[in-house]
N, C-alpha and C. Protein backbone atom coordinates (compact mmCIF):
# COMPACT_ATOMS: atom_id res chain seq x y z
N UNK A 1 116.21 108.54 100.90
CA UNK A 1 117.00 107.51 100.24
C UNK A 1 117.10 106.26 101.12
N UNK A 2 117.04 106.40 102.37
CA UNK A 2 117.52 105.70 103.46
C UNK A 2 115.81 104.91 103.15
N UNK A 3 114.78 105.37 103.18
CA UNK A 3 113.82 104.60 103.22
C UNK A 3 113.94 103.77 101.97
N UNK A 4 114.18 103.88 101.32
CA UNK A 4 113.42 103.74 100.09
C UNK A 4 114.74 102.09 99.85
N UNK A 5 115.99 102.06 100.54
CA UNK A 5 116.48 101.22 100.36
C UNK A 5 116.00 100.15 101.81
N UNK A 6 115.53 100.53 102.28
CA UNK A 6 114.92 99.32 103.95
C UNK A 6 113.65 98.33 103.02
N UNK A 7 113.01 99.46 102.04
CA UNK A 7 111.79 98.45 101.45
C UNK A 7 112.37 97.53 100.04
N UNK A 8 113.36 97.97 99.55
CA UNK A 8 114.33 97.34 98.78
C UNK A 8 114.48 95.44 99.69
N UNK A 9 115.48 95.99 100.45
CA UNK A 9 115.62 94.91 101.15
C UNK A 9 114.20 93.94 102.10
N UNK A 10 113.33 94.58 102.16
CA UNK A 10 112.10 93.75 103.12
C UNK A 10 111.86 92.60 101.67
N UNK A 11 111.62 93.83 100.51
CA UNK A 11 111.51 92.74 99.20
C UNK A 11 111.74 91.76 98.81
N UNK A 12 113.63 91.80 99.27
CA UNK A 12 114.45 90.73 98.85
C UNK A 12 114.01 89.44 100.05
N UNK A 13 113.34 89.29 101.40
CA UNK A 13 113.24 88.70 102.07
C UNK A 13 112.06 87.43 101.44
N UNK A 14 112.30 86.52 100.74
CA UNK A 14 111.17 85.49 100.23
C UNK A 14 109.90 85.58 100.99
N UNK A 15 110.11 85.48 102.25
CA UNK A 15 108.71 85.53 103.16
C UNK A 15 107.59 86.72 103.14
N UNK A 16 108.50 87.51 103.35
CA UNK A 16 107.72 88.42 103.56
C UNK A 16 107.13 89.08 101.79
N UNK A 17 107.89 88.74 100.75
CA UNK A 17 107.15 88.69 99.89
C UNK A 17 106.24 88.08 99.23
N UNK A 18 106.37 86.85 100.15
CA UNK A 18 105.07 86.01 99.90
C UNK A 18 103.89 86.67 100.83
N UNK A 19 104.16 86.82 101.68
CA UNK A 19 103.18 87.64 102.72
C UNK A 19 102.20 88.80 102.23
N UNK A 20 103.08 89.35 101.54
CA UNK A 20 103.05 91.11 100.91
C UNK A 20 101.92 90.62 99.66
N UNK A 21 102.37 89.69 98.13
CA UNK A 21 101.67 89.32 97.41
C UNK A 21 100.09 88.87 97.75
N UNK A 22 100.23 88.04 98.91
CA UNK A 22 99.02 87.18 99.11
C UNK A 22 98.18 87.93 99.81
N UNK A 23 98.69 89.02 100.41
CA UNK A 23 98.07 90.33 101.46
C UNK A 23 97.19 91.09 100.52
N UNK A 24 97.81 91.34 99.17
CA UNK A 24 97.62 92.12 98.19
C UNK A 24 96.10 91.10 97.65
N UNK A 25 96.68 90.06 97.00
CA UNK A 25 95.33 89.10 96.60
C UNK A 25 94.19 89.26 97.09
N UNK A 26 94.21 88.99 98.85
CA UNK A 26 93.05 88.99 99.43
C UNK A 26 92.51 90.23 99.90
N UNK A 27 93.02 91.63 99.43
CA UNK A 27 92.36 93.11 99.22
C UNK A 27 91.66 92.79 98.01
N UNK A 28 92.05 92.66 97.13
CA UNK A 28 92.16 91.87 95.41
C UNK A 28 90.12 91.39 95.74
N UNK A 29 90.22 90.02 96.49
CA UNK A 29 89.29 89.54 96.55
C UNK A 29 87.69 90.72 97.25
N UNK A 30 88.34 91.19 98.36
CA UNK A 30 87.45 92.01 99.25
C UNK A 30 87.13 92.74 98.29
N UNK A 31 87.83 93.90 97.49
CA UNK A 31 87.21 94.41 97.02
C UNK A 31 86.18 94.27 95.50
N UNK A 32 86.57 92.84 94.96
CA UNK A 32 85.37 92.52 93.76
C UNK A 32 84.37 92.49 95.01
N UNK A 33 84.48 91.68 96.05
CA UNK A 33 83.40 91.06 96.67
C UNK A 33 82.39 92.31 97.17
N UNK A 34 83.01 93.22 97.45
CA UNK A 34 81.77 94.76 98.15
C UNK A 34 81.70 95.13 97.06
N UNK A 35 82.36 95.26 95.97
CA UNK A 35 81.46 95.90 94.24
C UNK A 35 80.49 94.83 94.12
N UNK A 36 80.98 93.63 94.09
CA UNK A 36 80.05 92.88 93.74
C UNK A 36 78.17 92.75 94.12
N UNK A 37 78.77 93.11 95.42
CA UNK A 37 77.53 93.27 97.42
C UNK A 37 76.90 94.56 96.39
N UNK A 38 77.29 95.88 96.12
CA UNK A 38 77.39 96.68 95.75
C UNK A 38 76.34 96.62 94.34
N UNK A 39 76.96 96.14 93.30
CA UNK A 39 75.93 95.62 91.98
C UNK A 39 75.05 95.03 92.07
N UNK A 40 74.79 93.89 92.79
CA UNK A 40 73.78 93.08 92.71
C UNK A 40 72.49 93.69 93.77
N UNK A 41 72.85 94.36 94.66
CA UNK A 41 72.08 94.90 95.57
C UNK A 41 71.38 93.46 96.36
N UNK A 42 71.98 92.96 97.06
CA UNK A 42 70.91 91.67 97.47
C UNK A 42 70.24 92.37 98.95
N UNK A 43 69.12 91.85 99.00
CA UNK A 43 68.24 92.53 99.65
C UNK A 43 68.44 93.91 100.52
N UNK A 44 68.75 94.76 99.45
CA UNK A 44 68.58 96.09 99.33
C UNK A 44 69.68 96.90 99.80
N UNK A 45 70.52 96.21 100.11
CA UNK A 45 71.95 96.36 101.07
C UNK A 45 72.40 97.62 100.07
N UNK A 46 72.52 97.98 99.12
CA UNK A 46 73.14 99.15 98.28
C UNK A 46 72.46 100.62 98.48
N UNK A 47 70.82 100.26 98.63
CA UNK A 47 70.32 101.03 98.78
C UNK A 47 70.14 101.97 100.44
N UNK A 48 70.50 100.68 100.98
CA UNK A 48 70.55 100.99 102.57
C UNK A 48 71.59 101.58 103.01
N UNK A 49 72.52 101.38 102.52
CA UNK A 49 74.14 101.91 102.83
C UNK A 49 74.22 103.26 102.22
N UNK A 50 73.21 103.59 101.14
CA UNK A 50 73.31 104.83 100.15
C UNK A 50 72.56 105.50 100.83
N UNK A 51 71.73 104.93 101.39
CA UNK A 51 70.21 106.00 102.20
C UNK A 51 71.22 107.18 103.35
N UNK A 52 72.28 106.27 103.70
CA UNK A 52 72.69 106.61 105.11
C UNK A 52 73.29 108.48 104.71
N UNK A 53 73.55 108.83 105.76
CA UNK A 53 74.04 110.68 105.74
C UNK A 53 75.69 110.10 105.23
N UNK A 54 76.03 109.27 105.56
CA UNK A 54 77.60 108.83 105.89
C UNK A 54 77.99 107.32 105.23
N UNK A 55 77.70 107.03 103.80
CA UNK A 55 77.85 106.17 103.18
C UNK A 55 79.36 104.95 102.93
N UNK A 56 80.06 106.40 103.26
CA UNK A 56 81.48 105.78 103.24
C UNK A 56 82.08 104.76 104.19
N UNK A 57 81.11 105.54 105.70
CA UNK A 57 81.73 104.67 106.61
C UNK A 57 81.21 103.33 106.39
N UNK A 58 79.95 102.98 106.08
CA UNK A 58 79.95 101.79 105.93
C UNK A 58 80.38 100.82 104.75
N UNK A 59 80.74 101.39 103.90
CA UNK A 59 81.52 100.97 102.82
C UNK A 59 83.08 100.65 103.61
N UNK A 60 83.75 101.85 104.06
CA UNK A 60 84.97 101.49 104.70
C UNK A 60 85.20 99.95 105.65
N UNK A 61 83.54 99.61 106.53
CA UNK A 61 84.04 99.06 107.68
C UNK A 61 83.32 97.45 106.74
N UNK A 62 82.61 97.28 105.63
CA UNK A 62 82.83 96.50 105.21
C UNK A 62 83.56 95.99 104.28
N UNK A 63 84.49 97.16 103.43
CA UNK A 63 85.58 96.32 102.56
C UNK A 63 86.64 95.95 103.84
N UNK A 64 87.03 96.61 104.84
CA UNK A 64 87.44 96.37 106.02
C UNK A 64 87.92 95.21 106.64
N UNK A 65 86.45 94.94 107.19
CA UNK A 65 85.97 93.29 107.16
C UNK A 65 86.53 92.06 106.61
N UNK A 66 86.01 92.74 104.96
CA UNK A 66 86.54 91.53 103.90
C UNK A 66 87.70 91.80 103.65
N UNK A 67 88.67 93.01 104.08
CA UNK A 67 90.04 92.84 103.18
C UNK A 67 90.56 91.30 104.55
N UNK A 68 90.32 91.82 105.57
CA UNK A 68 91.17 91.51 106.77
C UNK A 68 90.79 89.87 106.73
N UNK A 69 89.16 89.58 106.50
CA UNK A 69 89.36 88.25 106.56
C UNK A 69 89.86 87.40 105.18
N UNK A 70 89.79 87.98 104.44
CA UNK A 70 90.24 87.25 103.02
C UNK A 70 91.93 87.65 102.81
N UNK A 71 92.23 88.71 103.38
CA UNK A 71 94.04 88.90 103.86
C UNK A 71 94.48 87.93 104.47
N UNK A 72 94.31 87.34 105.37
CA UNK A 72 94.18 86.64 106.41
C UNK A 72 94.39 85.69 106.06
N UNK A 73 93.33 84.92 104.98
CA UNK A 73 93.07 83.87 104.79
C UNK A 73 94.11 83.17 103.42
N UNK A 74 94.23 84.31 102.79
CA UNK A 74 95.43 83.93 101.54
C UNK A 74 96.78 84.29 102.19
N UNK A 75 96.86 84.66 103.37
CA UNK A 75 98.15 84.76 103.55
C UNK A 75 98.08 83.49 104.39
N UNK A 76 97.71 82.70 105.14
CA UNK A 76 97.47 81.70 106.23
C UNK A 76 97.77 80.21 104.79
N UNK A 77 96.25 80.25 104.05
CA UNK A 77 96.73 79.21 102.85
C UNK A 77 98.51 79.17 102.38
N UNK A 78 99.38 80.10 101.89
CA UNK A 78 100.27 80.44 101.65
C UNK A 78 100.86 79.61 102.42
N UNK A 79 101.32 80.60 103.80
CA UNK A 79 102.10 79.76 104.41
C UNK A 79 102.05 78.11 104.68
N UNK A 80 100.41 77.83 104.90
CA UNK A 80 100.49 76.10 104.46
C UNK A 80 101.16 75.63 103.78
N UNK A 81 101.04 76.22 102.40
CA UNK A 81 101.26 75.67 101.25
C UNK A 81 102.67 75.26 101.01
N UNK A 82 103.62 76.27 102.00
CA UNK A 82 105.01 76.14 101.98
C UNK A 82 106.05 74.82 101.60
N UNK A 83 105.36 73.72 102.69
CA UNK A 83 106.07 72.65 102.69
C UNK A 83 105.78 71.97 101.68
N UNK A 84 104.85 72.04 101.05
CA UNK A 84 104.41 70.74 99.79
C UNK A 84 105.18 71.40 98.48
N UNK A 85 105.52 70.56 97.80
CA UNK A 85 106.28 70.46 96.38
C UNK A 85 104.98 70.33 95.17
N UNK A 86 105.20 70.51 94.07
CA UNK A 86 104.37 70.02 93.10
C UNK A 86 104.40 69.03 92.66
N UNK A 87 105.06 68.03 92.92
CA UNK A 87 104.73 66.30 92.72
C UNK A 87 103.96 65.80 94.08
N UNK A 88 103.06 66.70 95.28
CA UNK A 88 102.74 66.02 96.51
C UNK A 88 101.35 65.76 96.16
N UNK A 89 101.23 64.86 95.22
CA UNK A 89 99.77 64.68 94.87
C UNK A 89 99.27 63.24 95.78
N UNK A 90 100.03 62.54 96.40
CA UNK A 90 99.77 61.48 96.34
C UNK A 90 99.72 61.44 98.33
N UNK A 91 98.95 60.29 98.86
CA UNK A 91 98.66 60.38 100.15
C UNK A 91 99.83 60.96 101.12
N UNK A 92 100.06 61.05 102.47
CA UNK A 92 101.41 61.71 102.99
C UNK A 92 100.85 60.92 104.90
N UNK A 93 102.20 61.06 104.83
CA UNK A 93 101.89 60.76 106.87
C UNK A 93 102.66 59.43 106.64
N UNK A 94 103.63 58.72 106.13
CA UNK A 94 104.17 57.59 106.25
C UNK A 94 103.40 56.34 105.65
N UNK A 95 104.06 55.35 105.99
CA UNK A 95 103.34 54.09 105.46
C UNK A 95 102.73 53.51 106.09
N UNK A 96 101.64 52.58 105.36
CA UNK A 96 100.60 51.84 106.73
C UNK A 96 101.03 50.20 106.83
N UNK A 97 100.50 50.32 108.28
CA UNK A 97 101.45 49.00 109.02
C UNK A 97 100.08 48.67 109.36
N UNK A 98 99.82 47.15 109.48
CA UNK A 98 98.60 46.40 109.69
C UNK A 98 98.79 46.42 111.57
N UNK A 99 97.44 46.49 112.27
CA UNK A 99 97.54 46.87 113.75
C UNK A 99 97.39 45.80 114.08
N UNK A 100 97.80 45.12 115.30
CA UNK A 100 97.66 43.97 115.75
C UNK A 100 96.38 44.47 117.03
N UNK A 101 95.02 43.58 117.11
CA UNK A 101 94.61 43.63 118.39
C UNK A 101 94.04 42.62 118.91
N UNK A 102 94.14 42.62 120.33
CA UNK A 102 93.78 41.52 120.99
C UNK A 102 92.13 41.65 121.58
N UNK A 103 91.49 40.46 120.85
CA UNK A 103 90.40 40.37 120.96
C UNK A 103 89.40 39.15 122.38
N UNK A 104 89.07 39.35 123.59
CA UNK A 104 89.11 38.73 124.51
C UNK A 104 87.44 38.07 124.15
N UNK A 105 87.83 36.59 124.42
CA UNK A 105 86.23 35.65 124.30
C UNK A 105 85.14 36.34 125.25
N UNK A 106 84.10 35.51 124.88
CA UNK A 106 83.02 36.25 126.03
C UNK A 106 83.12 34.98 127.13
């Protein structure tokens, strides 16, 4: 019971449910992407991984791969994304001021 209310509350934490969602996405992605590796067979990669005694492991260490870098990567976008609003369409960094410089004769 005691567990089951600690993941209750991690839930309620905004961050970390943004974390958790976008963690989820980029498994999401890894794994179309090795079915995908998988269907299309591009140069023979399905057949090579199938040849092996031990098929899984290399299935394991490349959805692996792709969960961690595409995890990674939608959770990293995310947190970027934090500070901008949906009206931030328009340039950002302050206003531009004309530079003064001093230009010396020859």
């Amino acid at each position: 019971m005691q567990h089951n209310q600690r993941q209750r509350r991690l839930l309620q934490i905004p961050l970390f449910r943004l974390l958790a969602i976008n963690l989820a996405l980029g498994l999401g992605m890894a794994v179309v992407l090795v079915g995908g590796l998988l269907l299309l067979d591009p140069w023979g990669l399905r057949h090579l991984i199938f040849a092996d005694h031990s098929p899984g492991v290399a299935i394991g260490l490349l959805l692996g791969s792709f969960f961690v870098t595409f995890g990674s990567t939608a959770m990293g976008t995310a947190i970027m994304a934090l500070g901008r609003s949906d009206d931030d369409d328009g340039p950002s960094g302050g206003t531009r001021v004309p530079a003064r410089a001093k230009v010396r004769g020859r």
